[in-house]
N, C-alpha and C. Protein backbone atom coordinates (compact mmCIF):
# COMPACT_ATOMS: atom_id res chain seq x y z
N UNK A 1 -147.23 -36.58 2.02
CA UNK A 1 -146.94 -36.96 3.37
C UNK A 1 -145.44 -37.14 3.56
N UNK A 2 -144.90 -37.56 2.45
CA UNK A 2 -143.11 -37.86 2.50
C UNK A 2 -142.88 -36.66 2.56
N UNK A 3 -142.95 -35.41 1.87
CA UNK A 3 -142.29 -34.38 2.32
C UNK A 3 -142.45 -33.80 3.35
N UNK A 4 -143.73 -33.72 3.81
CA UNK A 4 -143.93 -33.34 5.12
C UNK A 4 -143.57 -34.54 6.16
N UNK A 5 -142.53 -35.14 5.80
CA UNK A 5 -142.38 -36.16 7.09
C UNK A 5 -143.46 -36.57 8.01
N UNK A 6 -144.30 -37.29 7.37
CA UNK A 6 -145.27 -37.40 8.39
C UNK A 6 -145.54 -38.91 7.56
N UNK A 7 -145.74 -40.02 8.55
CA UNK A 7 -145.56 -41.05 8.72
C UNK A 7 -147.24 -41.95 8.81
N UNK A 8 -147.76 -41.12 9.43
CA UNK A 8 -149.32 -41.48 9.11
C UNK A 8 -150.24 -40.42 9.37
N UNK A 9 -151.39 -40.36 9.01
CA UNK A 9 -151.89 -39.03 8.99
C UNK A 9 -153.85 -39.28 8.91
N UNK A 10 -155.00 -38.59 9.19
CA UNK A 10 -156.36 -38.82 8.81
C UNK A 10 -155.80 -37.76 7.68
N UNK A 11 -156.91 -38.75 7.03
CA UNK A 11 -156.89 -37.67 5.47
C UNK A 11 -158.64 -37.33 5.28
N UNK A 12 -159.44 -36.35 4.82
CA UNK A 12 -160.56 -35.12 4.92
C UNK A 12 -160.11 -34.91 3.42
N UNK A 13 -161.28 -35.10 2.05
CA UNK A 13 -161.15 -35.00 1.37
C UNK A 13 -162.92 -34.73 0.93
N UNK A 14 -162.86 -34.31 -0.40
CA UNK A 14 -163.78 -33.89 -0.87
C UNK A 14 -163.86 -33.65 -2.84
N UNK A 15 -165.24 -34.73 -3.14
CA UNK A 15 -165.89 -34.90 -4.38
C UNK A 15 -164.33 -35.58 -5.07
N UNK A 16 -163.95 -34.86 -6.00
CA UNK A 16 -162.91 -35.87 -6.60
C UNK A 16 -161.62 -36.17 -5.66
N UNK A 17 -161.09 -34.96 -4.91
CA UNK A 17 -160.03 -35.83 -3.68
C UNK A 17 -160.43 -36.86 -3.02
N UNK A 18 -161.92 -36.88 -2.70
CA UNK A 18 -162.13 -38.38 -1.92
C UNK A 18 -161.78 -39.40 -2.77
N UNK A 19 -161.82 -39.38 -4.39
CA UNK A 19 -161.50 -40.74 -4.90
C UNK A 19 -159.61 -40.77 -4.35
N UNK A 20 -158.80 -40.12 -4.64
CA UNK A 20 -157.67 -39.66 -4.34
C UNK A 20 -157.14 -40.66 -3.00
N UNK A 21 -158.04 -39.77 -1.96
CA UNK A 21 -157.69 -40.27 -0.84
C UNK A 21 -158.30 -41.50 -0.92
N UNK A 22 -159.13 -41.86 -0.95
CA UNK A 22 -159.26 -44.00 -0.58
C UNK A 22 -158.68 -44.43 -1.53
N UNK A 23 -157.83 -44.18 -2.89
CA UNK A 23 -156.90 -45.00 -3.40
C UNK A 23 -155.29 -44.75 -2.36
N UNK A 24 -155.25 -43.90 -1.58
CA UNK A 24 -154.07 -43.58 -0.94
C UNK A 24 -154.54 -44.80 0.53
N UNK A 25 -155.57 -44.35 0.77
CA UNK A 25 -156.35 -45.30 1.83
C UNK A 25 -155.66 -46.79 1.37
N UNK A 26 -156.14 -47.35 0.16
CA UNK A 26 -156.08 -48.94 0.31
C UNK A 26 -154.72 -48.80 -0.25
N UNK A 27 -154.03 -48.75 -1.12
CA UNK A 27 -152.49 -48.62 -1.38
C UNK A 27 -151.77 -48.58 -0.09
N UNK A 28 -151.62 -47.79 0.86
CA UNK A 28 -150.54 -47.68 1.85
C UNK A 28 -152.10 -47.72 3.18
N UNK A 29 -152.61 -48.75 3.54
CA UNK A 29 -153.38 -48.48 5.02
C UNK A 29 -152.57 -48.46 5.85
N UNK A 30 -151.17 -48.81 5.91
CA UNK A 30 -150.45 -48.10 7.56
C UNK A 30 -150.08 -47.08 7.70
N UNK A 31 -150.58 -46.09 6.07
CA UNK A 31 -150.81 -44.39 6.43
C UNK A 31 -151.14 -43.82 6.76
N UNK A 32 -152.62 -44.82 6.66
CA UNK A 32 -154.17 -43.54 7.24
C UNK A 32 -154.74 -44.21 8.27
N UNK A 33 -154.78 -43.60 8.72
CA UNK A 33 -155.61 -43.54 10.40
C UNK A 33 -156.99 -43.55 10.71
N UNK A 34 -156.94 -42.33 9.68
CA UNK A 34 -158.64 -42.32 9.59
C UNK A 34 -158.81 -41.65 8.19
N UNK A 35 -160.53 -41.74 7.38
CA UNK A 35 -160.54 -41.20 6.43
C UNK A 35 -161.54 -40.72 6.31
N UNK A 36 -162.15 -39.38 6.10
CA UNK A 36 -163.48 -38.55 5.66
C UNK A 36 -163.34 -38.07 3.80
N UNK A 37 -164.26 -39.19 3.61
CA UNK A 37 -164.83 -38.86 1.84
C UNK A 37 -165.73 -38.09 2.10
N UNK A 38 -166.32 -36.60 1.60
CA UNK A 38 -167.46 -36.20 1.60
C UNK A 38 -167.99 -36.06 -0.14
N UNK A 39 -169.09 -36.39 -0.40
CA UNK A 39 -169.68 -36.59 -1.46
C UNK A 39 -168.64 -37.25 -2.90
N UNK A 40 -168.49 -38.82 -1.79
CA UNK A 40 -167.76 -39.41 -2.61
C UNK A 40 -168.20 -40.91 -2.65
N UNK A 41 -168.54 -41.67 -3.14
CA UNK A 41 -168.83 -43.21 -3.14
C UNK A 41 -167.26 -44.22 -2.69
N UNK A 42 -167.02 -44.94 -1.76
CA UNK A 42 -165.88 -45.52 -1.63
C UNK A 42 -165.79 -46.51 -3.26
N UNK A 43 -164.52 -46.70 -3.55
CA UNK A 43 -164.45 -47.50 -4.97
C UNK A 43 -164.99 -49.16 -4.83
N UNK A 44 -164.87 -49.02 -3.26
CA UNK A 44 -165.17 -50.47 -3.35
C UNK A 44 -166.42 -51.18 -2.90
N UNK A 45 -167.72 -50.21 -2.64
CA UNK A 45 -168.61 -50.53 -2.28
C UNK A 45 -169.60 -51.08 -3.30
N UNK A 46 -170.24 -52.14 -3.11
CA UNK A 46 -171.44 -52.61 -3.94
C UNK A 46 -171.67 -51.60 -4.60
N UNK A 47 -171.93 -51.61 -6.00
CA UNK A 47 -172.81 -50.76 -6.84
C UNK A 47 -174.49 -50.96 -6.45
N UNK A 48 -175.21 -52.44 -6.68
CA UNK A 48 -176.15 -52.51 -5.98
C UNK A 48 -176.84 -51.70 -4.59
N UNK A 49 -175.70 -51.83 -3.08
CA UNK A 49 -175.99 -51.32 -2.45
C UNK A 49 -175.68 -49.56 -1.62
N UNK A 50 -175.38 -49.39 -2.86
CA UNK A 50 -175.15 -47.60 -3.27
C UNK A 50 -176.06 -46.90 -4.26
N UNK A 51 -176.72 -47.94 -4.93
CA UNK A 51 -177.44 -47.38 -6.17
C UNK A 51 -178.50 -46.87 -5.51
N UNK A 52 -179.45 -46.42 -4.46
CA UNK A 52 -180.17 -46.10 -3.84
C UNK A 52 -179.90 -44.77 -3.59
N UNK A 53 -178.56 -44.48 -3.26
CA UNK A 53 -177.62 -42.89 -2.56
C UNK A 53 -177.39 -42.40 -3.76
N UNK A 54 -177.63 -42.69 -5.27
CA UNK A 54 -176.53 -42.16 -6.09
C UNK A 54 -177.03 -40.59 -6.96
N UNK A 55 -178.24 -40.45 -6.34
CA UNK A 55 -178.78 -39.19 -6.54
C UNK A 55 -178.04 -37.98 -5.65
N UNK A 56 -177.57 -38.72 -4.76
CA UNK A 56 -176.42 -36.99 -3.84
C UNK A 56 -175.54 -36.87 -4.77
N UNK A 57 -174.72 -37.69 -5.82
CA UNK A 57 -173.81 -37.33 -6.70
C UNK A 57 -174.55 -36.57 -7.44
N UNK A 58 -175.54 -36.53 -7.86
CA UNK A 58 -175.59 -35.36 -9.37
C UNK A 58 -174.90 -34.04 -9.67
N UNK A 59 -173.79 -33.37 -8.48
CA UNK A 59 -173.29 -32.57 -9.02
C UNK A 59 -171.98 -32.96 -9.55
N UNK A 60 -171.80 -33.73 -9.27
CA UNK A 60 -170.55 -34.82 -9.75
C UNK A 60 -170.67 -35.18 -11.39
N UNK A 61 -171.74 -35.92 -11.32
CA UNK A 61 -172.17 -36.38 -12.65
C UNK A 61 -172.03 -34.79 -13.62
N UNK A 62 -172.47 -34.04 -13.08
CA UNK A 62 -173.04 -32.70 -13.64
C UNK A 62 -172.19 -32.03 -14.52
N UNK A 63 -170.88 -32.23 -13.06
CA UNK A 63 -169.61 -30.93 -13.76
C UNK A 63 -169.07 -31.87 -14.81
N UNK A 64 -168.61 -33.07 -14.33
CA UNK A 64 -167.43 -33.81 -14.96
C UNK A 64 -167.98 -34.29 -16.63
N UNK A 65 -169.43 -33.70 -16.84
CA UNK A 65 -170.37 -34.37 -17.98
C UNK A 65 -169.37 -33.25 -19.25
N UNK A 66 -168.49 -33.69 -20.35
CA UNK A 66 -167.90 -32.39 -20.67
C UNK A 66 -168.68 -31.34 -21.52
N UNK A 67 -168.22 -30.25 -21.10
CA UNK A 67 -168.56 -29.07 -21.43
C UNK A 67 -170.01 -28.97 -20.73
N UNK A 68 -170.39 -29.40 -20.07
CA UNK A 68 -171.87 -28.78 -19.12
C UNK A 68 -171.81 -28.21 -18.61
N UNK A 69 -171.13 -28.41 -17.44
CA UNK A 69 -170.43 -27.71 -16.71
C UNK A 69 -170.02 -26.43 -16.59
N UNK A 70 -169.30 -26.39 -17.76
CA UNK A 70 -168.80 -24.97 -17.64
C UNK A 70 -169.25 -24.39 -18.61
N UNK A 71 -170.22 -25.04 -19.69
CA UNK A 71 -171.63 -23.90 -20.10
C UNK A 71 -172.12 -23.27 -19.49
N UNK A 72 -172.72 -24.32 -18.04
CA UNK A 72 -173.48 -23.49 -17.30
C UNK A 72 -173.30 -22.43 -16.30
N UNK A 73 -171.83 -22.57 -16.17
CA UNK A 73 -171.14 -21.44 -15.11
C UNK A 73 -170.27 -20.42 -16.21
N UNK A 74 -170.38 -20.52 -17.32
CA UNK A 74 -170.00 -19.59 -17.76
C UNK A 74 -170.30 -19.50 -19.26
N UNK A 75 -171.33 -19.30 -20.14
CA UNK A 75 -171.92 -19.23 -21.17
C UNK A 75 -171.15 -18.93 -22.19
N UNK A 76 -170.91 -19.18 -23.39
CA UNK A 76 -170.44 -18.28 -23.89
C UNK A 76 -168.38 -18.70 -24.04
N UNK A 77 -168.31 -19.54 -23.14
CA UNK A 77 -166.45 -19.91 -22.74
C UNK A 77 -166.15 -20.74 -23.19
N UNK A 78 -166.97 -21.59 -23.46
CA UNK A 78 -166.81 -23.16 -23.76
C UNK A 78 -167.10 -23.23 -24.86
């Protein structure tokens, strides 16, 4: 955002950028304006009252599990 001179901004992020962006979120909030996580858990929400949702992550869990991931997208590489 400093190089692009831009002073506050919505930030639209996605799977690991959403963690990205809500640490940029709570670090500097007179940056962001607004914020879209898509298939991302905020860091600061109840574990309890997320543990219900935490089956939409499984592709999360999936890739980042090492070497699964990219067994399964590419056999043979890993």
């Amino acid at each position: 955002m400093d190089a692009l001179d831009l002073r506050r901004a919505r930030l639209i992020a996605h799977d690991w950028g959403g963690h990205a962006a809500f640490l940029a979120a709570l670090q500097a909030p007179e940056r962001v304006s607004h914020l879209l996580a898509v298939k991302r858990r905020a860091p600061v929400a109840a574990p309890a009252a997320t543990a219900p949702q935490l089956w939409r992550f499984w592709p999360t869990a999936f890739s980042s599990t090492h070497g699964l991931g990219g067994w399964c997208l590419a056999p043979g590489l890993v």
